[in-house]
Protein backbone atom coordinates (compact mmCIF):
# COMPACT_ATOMS: atom_id res chain seq x y z
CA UNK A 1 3.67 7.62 1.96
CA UNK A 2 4.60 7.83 -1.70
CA UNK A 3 8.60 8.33 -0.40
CA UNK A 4 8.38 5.15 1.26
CA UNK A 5 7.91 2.86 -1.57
CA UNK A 6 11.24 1.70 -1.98
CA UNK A 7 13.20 -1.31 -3.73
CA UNK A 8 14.28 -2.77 -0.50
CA UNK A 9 11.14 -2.57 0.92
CA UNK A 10 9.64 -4.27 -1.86
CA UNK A 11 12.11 -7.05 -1.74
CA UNK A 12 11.85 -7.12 2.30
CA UNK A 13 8.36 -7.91 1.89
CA UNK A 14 8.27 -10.22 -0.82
CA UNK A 15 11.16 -12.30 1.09
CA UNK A 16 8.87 -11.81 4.33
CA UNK A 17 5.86 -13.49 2.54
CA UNK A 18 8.03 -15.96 0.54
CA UNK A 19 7.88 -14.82 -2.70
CA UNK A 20 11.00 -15.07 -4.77
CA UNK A 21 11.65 -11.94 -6.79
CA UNK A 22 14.15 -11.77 -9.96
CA UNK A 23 17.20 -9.27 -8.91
CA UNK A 24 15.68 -6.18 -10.37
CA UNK A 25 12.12 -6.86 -10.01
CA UNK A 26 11.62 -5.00 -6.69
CA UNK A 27 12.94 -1.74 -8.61
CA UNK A 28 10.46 -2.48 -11.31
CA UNK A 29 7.34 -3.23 -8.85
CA UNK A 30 8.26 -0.12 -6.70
CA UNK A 31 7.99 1.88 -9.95
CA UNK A 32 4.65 0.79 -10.41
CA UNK A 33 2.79 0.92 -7.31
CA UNK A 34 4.28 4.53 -6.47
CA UNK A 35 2.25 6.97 -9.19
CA UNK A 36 -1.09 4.84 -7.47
CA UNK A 37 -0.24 5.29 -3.70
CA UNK A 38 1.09 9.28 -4.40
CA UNK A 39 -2.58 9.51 -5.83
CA UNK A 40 -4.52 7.60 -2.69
CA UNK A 41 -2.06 10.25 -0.35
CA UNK A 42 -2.69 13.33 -2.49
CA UNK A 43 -6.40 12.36 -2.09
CA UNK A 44 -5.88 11.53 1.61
CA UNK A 45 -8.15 7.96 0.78
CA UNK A 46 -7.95 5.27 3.37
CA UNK A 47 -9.29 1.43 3.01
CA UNK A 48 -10.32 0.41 5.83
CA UNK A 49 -10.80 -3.34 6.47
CA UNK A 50 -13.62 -4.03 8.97
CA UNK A 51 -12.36 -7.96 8.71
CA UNK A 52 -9.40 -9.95 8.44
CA UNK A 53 -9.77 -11.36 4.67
CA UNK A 54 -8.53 -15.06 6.45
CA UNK A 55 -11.61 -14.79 9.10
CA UNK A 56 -14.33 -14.09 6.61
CA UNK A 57 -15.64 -16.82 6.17
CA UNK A 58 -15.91 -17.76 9.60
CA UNK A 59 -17.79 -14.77 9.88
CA UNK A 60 -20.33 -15.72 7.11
CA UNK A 61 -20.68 -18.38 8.33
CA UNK A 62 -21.22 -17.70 12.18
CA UNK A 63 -24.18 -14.68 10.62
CA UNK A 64 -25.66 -17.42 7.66
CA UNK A 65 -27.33 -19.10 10.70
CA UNK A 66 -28.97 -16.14 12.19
């Protein structure tokens, strides 16, 4: 997974959610987030998400009447 962090894939996904990025700040960010995510590999973690973090609050709010 670690391999995968690249700069253009940083910069793909910033353009994709609309976030403007200086020229060599998808270089810099990749840098960063790859010692973490070799770690969460190496330790085989996963993060599951049992709920979309946009539908939560429908969700509290659907079980707040129970």
């Amino acid at each position: 997974m670690p391999d995968d962090i690249l700069p253009e894939r940083v910069a793909t996904l910033a353009k994709a959610a609309r976030v403007a990025l200086p020229p060599d700040a998808a270089a810099r960010i990749a840098g960063a987030v790859t010692p973490m995510l070799a770690r969460f590999a190496a330790a085989d973690i996963a993060l599951p998400l049992e709920i979309e973090p946009s539908t939560f609050v429908a969700a509290q709010r659907k079980d707040a009447g129970r």
